[in-house]
N, C-alpha and C. Protein backbone atom coordinates (compact mmCIF):
# COMPACT_ATOMS: atom_id res chain seq x y z
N UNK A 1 -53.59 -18.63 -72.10
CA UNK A 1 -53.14 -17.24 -71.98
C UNK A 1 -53.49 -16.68 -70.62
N UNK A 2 -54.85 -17.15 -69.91
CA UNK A 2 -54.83 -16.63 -68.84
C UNK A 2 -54.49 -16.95 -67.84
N UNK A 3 -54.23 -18.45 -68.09
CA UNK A 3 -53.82 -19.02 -66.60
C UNK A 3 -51.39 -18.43 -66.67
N UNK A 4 -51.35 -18.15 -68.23
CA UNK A 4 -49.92 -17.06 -67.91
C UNK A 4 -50.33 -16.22 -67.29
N UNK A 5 -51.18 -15.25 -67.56
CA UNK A 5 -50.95 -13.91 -67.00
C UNK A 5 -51.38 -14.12 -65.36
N UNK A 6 -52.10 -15.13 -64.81
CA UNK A 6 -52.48 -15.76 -63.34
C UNK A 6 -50.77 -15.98 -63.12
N UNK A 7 -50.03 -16.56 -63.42
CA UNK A 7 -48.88 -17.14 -63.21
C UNK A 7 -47.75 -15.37 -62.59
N UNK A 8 -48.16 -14.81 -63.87
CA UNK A 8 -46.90 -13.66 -63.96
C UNK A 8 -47.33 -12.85 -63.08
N UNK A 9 -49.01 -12.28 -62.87
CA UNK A 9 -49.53 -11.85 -61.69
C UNK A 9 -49.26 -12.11 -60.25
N UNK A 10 -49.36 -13.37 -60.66
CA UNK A 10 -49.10 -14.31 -59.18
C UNK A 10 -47.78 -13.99 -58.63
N UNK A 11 -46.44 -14.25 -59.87
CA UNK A 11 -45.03 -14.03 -59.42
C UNK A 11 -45.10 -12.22 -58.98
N UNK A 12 -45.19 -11.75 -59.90
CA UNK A 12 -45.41 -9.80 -59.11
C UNK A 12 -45.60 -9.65 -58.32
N UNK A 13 -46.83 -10.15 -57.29
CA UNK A 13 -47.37 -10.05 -56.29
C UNK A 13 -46.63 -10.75 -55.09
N UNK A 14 -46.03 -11.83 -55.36
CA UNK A 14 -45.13 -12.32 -54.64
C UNK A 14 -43.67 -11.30 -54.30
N UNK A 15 -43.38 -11.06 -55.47
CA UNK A 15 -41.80 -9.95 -55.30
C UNK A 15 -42.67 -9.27 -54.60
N UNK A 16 -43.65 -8.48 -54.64
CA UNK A 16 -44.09 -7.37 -53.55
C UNK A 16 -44.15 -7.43 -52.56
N UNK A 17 -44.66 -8.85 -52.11
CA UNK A 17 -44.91 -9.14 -50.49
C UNK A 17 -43.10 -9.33 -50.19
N UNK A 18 -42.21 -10.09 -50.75
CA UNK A 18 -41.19 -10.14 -50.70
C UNK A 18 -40.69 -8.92 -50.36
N UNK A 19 -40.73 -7.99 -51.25
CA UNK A 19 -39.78 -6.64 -51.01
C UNK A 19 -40.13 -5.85 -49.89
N UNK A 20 -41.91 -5.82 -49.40
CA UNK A 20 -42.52 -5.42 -47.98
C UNK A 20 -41.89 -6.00 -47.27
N UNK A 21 -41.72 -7.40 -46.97
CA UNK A 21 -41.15 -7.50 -45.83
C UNK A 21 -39.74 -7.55 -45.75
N UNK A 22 -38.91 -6.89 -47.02
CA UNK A 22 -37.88 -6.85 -46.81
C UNK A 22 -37.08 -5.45 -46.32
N UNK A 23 -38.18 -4.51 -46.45
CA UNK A 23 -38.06 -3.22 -46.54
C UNK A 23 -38.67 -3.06 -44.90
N UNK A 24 -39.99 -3.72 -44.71
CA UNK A 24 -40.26 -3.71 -42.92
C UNK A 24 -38.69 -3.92 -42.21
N UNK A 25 -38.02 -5.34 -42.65
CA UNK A 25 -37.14 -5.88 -41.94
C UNK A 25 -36.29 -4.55 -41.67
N UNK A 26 -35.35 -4.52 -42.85
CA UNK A 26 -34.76 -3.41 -42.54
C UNK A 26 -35.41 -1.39 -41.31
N UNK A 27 -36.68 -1.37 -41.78
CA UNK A 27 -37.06 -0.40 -41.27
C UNK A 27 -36.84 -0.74 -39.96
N UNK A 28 -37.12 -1.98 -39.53
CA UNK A 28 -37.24 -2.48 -38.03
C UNK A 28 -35.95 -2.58 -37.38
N UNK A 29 -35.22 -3.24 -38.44
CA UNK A 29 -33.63 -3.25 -37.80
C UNK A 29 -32.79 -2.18 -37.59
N UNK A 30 -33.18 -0.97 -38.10
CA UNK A 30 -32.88 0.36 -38.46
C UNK A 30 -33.42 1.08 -37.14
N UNK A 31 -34.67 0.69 -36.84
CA UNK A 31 -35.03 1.43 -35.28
C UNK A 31 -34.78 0.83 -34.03
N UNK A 32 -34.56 -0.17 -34.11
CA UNK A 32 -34.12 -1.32 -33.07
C UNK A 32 -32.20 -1.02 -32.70
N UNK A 33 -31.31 -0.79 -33.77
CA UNK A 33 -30.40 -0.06 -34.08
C UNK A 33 -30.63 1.54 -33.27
N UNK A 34 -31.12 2.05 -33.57
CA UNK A 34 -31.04 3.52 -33.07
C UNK A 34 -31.55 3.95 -31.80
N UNK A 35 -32.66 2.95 -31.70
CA UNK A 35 -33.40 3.37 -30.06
C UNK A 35 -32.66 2.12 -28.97
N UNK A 36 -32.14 1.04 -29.93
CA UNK A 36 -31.91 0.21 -28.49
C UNK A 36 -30.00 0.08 -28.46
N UNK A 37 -29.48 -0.53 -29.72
CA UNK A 37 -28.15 -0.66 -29.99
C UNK A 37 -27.27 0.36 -29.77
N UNK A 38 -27.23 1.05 -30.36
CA UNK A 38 -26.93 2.67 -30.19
C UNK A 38 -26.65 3.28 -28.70
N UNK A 39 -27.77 3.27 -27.89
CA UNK A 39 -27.43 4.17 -27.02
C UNK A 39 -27.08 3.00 -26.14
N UNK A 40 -27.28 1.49 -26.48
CA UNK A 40 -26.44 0.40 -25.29
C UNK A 40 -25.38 0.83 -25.54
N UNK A 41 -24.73 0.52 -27.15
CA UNK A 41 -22.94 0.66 -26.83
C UNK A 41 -22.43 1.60 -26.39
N UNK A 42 -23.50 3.00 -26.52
CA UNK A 42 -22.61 3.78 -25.78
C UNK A 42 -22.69 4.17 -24.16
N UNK A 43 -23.48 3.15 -23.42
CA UNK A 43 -23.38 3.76 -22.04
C UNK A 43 -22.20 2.67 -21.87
N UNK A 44 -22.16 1.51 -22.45
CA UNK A 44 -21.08 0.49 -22.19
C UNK A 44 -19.70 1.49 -22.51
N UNK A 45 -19.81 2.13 -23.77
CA UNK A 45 -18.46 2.45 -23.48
C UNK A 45 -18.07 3.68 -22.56
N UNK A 46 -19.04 4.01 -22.22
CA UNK A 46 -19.43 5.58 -20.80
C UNK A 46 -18.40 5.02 -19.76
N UNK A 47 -19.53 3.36 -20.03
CA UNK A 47 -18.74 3.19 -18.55
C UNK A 47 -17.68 1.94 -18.56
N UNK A 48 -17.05 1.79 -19.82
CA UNK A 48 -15.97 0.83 -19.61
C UNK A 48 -14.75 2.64 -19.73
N UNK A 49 -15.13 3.96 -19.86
CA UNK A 49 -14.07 5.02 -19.73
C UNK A 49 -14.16 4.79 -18.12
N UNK A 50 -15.23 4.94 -17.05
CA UNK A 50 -15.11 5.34 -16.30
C UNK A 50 -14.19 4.07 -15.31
N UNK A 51 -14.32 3.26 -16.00
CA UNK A 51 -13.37 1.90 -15.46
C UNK A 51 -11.87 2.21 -15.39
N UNK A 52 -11.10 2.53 -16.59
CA UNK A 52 -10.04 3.06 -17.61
C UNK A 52 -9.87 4.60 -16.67
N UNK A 53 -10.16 5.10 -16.34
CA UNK A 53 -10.81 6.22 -15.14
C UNK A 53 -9.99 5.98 -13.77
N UNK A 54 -10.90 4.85 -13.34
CA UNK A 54 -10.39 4.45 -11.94
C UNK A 54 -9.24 4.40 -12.00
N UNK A 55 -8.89 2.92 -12.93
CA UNK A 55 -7.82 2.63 -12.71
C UNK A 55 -6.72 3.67 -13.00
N UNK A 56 -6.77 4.44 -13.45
CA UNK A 56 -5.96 5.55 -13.36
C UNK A 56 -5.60 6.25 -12.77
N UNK A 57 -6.88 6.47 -11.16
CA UNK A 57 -6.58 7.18 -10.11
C UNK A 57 -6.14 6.21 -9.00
N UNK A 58 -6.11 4.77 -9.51
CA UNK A 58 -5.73 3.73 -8.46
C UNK A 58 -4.00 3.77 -8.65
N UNK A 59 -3.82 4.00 -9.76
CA UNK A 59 -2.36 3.96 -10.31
C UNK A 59 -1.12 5.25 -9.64
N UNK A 60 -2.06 6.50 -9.71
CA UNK A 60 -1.36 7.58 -9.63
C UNK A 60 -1.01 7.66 -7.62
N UNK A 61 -2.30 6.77 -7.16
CA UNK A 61 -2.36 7.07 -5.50
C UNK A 61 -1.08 5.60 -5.39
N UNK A 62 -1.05 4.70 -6.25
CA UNK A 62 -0.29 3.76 -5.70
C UNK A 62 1.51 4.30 -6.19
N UNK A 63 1.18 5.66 -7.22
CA UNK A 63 2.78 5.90 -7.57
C UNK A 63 3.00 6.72 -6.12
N UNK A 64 2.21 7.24 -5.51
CA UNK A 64 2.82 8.25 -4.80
C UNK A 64 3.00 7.66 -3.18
N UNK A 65 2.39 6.44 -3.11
CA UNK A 65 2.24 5.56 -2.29
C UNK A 65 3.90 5.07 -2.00
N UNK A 66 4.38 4.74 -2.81
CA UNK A 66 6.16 4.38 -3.14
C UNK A 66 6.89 5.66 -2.56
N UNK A 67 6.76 6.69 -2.59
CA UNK A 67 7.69 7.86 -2.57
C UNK A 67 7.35 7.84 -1.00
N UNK A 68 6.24 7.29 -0.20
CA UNK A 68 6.32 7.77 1.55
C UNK A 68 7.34 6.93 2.03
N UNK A 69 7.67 5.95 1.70
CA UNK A 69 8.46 5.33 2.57
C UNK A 69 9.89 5.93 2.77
N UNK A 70 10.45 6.42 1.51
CA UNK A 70 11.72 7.43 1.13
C UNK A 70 11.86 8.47 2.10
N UNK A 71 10.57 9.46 1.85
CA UNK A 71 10.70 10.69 2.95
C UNK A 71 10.72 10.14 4.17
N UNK A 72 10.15 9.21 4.44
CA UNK A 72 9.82 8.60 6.10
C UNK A 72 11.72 7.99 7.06
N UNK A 73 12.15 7.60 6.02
CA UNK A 73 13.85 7.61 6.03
C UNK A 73 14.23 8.89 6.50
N UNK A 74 14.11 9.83 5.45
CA UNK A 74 15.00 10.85 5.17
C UNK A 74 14.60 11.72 6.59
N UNK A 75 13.05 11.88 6.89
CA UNK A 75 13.29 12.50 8.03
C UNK A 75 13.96 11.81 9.36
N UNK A 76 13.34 10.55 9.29
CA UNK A 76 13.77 9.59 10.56
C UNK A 76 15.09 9.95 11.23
N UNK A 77 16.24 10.26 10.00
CA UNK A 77 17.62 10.35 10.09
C UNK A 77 17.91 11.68 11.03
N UNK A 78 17.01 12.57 11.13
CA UNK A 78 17.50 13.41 11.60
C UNK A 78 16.19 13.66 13.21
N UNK A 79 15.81 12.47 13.39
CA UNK A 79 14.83 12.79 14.66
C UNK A 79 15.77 11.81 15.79
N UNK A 80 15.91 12.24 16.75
CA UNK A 80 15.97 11.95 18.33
C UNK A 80 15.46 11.00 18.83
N UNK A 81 14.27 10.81 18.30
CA UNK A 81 13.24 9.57 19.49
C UNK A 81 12.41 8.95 18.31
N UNK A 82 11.68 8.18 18.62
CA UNK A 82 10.24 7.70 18.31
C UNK A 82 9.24 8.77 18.30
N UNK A 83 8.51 9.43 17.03
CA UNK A 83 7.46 10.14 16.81
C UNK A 83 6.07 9.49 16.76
N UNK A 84 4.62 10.00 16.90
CA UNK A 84 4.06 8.89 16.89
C UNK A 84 3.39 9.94 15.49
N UNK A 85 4.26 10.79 15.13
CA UNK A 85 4.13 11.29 13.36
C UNK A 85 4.52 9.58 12.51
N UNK A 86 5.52 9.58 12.79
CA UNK A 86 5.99 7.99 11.84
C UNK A 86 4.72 7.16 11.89
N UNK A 87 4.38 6.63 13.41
CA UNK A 87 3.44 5.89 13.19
C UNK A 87 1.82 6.14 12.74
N UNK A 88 1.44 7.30 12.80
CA UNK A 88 0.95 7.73 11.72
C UNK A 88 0.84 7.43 10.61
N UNK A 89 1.52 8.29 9.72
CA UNK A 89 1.78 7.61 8.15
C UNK A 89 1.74 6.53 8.14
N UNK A 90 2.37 5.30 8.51
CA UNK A 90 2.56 4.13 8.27
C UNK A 90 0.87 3.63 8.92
N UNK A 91 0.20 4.51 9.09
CA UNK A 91 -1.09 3.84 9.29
C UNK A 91 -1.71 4.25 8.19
N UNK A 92 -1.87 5.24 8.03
CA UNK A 92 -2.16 5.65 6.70
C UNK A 92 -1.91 5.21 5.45
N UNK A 93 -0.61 5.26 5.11
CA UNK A 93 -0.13 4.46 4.36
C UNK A 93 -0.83 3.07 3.84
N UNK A 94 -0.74 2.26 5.02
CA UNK A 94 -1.55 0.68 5.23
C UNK A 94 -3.04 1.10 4.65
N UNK A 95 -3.75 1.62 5.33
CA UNK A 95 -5.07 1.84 5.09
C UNK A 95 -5.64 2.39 3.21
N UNK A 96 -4.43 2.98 3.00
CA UNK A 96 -4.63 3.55 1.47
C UNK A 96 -4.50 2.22 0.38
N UNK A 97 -3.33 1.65 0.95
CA UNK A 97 -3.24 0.26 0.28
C UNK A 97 -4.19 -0.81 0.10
N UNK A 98 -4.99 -0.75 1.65
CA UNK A 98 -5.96 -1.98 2.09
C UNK A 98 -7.12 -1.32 0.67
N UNK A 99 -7.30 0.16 1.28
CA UNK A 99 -8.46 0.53 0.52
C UNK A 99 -8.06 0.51 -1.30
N UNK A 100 -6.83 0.39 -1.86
CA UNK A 100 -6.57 0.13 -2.98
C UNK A 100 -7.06 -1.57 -3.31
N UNK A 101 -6.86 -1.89 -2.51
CA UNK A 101 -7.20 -3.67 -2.59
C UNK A 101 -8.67 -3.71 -2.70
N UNK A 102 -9.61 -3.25 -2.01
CA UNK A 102 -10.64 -3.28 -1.64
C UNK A 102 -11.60 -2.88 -3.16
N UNK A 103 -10.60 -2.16 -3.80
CA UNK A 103 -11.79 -1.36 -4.86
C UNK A 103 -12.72 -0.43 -4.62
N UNK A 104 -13.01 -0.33 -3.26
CA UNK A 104 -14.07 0.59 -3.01
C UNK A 104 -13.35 2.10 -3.17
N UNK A 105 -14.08 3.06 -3.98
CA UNK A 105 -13.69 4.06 -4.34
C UNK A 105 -13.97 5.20 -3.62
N UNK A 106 -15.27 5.17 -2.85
CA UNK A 106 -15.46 5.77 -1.27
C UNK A 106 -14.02 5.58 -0.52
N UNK A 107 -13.81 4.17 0.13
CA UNK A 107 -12.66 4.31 1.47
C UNK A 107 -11.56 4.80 0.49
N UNK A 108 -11.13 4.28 -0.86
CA UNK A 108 -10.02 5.17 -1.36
C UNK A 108 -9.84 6.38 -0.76
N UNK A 109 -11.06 7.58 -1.29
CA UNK A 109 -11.04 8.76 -0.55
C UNK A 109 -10.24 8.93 0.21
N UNK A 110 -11.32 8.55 1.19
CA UNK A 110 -10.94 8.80 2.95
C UNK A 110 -9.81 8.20 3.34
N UNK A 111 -9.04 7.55 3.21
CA UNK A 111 -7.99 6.69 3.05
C UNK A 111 -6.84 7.72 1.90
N UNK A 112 -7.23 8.30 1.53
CA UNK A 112 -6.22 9.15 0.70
C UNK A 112 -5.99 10.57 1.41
N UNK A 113 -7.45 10.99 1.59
CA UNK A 113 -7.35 12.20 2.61
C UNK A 113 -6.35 11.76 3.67
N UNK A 114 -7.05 10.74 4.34
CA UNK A 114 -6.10 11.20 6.01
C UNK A 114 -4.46 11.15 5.50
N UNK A 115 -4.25 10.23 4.25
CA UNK A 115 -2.42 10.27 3.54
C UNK A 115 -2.25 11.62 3.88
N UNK A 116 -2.86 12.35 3.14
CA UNK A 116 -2.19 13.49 2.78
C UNK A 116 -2.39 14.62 4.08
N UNK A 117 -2.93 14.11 5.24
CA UNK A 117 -3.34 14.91 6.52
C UNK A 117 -1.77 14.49 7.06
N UNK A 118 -1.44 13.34 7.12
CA UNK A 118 -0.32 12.30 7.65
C UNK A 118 0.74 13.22 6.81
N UNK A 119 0.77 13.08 5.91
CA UNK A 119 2.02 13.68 5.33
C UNK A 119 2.51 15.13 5.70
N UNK A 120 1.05 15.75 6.01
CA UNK A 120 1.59 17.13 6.10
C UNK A 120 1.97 17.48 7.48
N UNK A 121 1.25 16.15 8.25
CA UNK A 121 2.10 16.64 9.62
C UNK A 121 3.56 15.93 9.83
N UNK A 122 3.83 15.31 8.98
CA UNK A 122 5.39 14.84 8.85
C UNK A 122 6.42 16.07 8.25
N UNK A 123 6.19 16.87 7.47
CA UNK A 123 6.54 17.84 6.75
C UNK A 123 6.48 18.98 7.67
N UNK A 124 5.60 18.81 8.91
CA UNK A 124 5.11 20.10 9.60
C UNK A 124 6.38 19.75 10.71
N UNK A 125 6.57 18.25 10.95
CA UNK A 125 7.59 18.00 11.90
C UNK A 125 8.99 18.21 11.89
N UNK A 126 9.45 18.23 10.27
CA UNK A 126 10.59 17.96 9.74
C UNK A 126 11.06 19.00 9.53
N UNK A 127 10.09 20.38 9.68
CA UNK A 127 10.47 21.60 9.63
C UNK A 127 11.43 22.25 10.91
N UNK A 128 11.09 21.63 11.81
CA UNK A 128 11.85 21.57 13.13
C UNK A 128 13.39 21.63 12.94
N UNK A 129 13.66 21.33 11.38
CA UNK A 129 15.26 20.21 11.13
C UNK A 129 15.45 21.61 9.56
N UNK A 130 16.24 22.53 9.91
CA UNK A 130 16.44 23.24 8.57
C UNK A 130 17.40 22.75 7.80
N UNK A 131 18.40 21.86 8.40
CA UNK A 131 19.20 21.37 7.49
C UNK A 131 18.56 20.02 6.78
N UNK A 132 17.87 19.19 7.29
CA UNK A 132 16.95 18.55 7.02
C UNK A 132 15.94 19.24 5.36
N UNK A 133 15.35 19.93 5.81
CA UNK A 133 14.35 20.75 4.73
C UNK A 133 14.98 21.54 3.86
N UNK A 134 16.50 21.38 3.60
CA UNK A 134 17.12 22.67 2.81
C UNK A 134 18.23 20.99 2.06
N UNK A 135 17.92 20.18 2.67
CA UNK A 135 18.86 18.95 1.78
C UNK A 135 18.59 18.77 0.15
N UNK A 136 18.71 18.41 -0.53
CA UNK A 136 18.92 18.05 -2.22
C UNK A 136 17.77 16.75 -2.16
N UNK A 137 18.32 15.76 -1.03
CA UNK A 137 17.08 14.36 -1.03
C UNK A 137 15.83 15.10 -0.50
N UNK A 138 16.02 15.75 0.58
CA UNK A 138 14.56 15.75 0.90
C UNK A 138 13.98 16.84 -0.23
N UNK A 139 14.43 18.47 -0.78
CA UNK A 139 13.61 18.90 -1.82
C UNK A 139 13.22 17.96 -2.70
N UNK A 140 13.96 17.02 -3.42
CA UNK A 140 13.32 16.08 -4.96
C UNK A 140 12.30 15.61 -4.14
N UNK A 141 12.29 14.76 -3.01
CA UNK A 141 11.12 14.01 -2.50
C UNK A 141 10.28 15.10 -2.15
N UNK A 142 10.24 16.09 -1.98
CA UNK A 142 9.27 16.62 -2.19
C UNK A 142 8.30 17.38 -3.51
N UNK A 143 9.59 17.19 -4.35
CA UNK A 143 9.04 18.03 -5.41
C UNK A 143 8.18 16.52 -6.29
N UNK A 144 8.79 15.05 -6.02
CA UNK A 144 8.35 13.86 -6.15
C UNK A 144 6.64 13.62 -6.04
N UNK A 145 6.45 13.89 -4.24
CA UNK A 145 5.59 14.06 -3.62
C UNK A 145 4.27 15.14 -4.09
N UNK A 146 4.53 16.22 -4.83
CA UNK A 146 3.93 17.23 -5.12
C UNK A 146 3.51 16.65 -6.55
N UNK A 147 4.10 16.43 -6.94
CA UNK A 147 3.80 16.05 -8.50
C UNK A 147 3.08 15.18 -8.55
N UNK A 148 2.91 14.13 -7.54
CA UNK A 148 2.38 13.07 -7.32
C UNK A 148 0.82 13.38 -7.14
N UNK A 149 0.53 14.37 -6.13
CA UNK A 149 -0.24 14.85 -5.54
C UNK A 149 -1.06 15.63 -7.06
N UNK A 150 -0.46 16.43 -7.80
CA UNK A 150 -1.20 17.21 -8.77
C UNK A 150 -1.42 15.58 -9.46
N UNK A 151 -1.25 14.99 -9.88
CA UNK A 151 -1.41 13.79 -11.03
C UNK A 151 -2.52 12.79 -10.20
N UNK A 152 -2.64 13.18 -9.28
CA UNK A 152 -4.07 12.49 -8.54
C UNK A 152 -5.33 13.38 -8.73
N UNK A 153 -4.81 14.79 -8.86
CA UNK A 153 -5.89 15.65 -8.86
C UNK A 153 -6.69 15.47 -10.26
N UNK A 154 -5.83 15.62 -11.00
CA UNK A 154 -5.77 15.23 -12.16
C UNK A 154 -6.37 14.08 -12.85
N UNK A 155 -5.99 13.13 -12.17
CA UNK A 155 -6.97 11.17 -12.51
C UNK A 155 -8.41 11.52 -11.95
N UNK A 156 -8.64 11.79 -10.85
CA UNK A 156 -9.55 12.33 -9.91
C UNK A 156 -10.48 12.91 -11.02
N UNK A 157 -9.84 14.20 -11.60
CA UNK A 157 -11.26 15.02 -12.30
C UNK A 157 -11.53 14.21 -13.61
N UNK A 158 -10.67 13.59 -14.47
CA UNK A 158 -11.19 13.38 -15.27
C UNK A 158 -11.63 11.48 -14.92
N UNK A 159 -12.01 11.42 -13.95
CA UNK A 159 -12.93 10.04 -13.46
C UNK A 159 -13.69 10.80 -13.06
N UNK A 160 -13.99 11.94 -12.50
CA UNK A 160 -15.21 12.46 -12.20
C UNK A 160 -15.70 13.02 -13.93
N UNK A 161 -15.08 13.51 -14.29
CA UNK A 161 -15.92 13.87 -15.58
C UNK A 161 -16.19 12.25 -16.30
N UNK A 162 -15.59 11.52 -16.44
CA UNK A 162 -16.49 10.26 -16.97
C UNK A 162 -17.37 9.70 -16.35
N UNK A 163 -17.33 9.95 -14.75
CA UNK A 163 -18.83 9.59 -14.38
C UNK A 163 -19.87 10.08 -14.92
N UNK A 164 -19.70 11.81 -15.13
CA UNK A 164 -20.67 12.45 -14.94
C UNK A 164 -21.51 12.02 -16.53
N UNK A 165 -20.23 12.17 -17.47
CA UNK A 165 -20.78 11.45 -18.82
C UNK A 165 -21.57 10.17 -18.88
N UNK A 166 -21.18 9.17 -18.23
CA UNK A 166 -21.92 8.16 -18.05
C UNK A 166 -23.35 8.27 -17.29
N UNK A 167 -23.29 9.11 -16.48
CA UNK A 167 -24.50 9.16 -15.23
C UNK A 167 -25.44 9.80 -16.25
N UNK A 168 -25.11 11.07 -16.78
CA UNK A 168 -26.42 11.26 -17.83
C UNK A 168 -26.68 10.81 -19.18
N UNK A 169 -25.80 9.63 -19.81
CA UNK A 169 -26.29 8.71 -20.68
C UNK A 169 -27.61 7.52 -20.13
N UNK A 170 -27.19 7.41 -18.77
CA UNK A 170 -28.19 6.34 -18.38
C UNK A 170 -29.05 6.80 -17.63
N UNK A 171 -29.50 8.80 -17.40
CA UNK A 171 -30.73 9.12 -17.17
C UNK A 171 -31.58 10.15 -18.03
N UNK A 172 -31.14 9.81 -19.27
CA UNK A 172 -31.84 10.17 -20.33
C UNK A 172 -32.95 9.04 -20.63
N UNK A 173 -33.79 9.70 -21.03
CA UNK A 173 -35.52 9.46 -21.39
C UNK A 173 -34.70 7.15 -21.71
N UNK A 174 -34.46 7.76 -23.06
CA UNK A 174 -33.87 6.05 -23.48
C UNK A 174 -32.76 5.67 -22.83
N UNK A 175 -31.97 6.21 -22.08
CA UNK A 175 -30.84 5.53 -21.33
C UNK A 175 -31.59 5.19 -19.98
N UNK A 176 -32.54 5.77 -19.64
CA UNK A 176 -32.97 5.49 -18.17
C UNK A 176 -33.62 4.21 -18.33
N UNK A 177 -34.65 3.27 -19.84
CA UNK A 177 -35.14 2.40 -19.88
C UNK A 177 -34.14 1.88 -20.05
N UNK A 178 -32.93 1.58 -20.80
CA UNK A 178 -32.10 0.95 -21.36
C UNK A 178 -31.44 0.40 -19.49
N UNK A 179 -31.31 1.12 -18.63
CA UNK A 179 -30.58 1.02 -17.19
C UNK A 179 -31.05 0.30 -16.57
N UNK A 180 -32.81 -0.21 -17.20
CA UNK A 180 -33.54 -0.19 -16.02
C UNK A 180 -33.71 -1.76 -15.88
N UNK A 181 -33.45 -1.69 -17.53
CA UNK A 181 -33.66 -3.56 -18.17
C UNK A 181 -31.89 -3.75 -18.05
N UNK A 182 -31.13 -3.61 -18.49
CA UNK A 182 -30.13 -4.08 -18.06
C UNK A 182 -28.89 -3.76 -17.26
N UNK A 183 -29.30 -3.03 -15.93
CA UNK A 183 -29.01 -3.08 -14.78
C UNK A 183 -27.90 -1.98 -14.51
N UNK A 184 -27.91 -0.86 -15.25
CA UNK A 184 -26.80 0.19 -14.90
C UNK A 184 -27.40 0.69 -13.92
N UNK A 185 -26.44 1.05 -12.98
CA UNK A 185 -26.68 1.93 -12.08
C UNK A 185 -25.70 2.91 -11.85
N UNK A 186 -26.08 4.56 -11.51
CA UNK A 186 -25.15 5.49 -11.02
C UNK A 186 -24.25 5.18 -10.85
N UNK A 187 -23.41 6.22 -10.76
CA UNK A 187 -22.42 5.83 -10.34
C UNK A 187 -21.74 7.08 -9.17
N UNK A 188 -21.06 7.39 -8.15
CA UNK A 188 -20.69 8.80 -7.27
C UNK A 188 -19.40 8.92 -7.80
N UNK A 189 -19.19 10.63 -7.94
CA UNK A 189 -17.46 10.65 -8.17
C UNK A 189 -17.20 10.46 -6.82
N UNK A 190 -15.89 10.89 -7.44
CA UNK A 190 -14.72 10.48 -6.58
C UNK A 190 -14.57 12.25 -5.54
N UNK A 191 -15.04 11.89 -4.49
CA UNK A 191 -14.90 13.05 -3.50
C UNK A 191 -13.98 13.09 -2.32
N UNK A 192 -13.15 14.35 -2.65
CA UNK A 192 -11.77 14.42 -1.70
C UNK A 192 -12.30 15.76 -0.96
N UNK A 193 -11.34 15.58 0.23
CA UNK A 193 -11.31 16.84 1.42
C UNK A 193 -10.59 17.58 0.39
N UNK A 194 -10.36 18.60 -0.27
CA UNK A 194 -9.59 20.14 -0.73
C UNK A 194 -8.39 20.68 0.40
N UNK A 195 -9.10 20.68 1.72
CA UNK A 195 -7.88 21.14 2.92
C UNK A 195 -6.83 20.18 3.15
N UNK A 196 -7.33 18.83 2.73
CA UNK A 196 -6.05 17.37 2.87
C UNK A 196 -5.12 18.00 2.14
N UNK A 197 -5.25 19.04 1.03
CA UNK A 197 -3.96 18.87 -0.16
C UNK A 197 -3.36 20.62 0.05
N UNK A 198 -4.17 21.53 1.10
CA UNK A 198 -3.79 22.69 1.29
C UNK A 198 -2.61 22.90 2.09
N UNK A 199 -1.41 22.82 1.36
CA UNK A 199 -0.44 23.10 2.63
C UNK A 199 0.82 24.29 2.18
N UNK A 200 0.84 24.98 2.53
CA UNK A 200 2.47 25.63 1.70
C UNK A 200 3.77 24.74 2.13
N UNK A 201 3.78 24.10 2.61
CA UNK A 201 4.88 23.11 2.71
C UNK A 201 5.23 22.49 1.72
N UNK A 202 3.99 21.68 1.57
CA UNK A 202 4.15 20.92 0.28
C UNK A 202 3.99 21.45 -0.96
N UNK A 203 3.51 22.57 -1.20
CA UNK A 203 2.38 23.16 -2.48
C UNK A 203 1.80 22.29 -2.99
N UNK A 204 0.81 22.03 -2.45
CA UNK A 204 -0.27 20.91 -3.43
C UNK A 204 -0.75 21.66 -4.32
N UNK A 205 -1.40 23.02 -3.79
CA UNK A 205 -2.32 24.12 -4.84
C UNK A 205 -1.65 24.23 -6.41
N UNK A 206 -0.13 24.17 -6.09
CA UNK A 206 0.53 24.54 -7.50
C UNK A 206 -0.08 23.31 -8.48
């Protein structure tokens, strides 16, 4: 009789240690989950938006990238000589492309600014030509051009707002350890000149 109740004791005591460490397990997997899993997937997905981001402002500078060569025609047709406005743009132009290749989201910038410095002194030239600036091709290309211009502004802020989401997931108390062990780093928005896109020619402001 006693070496049963040793037996049934024995088995009880066993389910207990059993269910402790089944109940640790879970407690553990449960905080390991919340302090470490948790806030990984979400700087990953912070920053697979701010990826989804870029490429969005790489897309909108390469749609509007297509429409210079059009206007660069349309005025050509009505100039006299060799401008060294043309060759301009077409430097610009090049350089926006190189810096599209490049990935670097800095020379993008600057490489987008001087576009839109280039453009407006093409527009500043073409004004010279009223039949030129009062044509059906050249308004659409410009109204082309403008639209183009707001839909960059546009990719632009909301890649800057997913940086900014991402930048303070990974300098919070647990995102800053989480960064530190597996290697996030900051990230800078995306910073444009404001006067590159100020022109009443073009209306960028609209």
């Amino acid at each position: 009789m006693k070496q049963k109740n040793y037996y049934k004791n024995t088995f009880v005591i066993i389910l207990i240690v059993i269910g402790a460490i089944w109940f640790g397990v879970v407690i553990f997997a449960s905080c390991i989950n919340r302090l470490v899993i948790d806030p990984y997937d979400s700087i990953v997905n912070a920053q697979q938006n701010v990826k989804l981001a870029e490429a969005n402002v790489e897309n909108m500078l390469q749609n509007r990238l297509t429409l210079i060569p059009d206007l660069v025609k349309v005025v050509e047709k009505y100039s006299d000589h060799e401008e060294k406005v043309f060759s301009d743009i077409a430097d610009a132009r090049q350089n926006l492309i190189n810096s599209i290749d490049s990935g670097d989201l800095a020379k993008m910038s600057e490489a987008d600014q001087n576009l839109s410095v280039a453009i407006n002194n093409l527009l500043a030239y073409a004004e010279q030509y009223p039949t030129l600036t009062a044509g059906t091709q050249y308004t659409a290309l410009m109204d082309s051009i403008a639209e183009s211009v707001n839909k960059i502004t546009i990719a632009r802020t909301e890649y800057n707002e997913a940086v900014a989401t991402y930048n303070k997931k990974i300098t919070t108390f647990r995102g800053a350890i989480l960064a530190k062990i597996f290697g996030f780093k900051e990230l800078d928005e995306y910073k444009a000149d404001k006067a590159a896109y100020d022109s009443s020619m073009v209306e960028f402001s609209k």
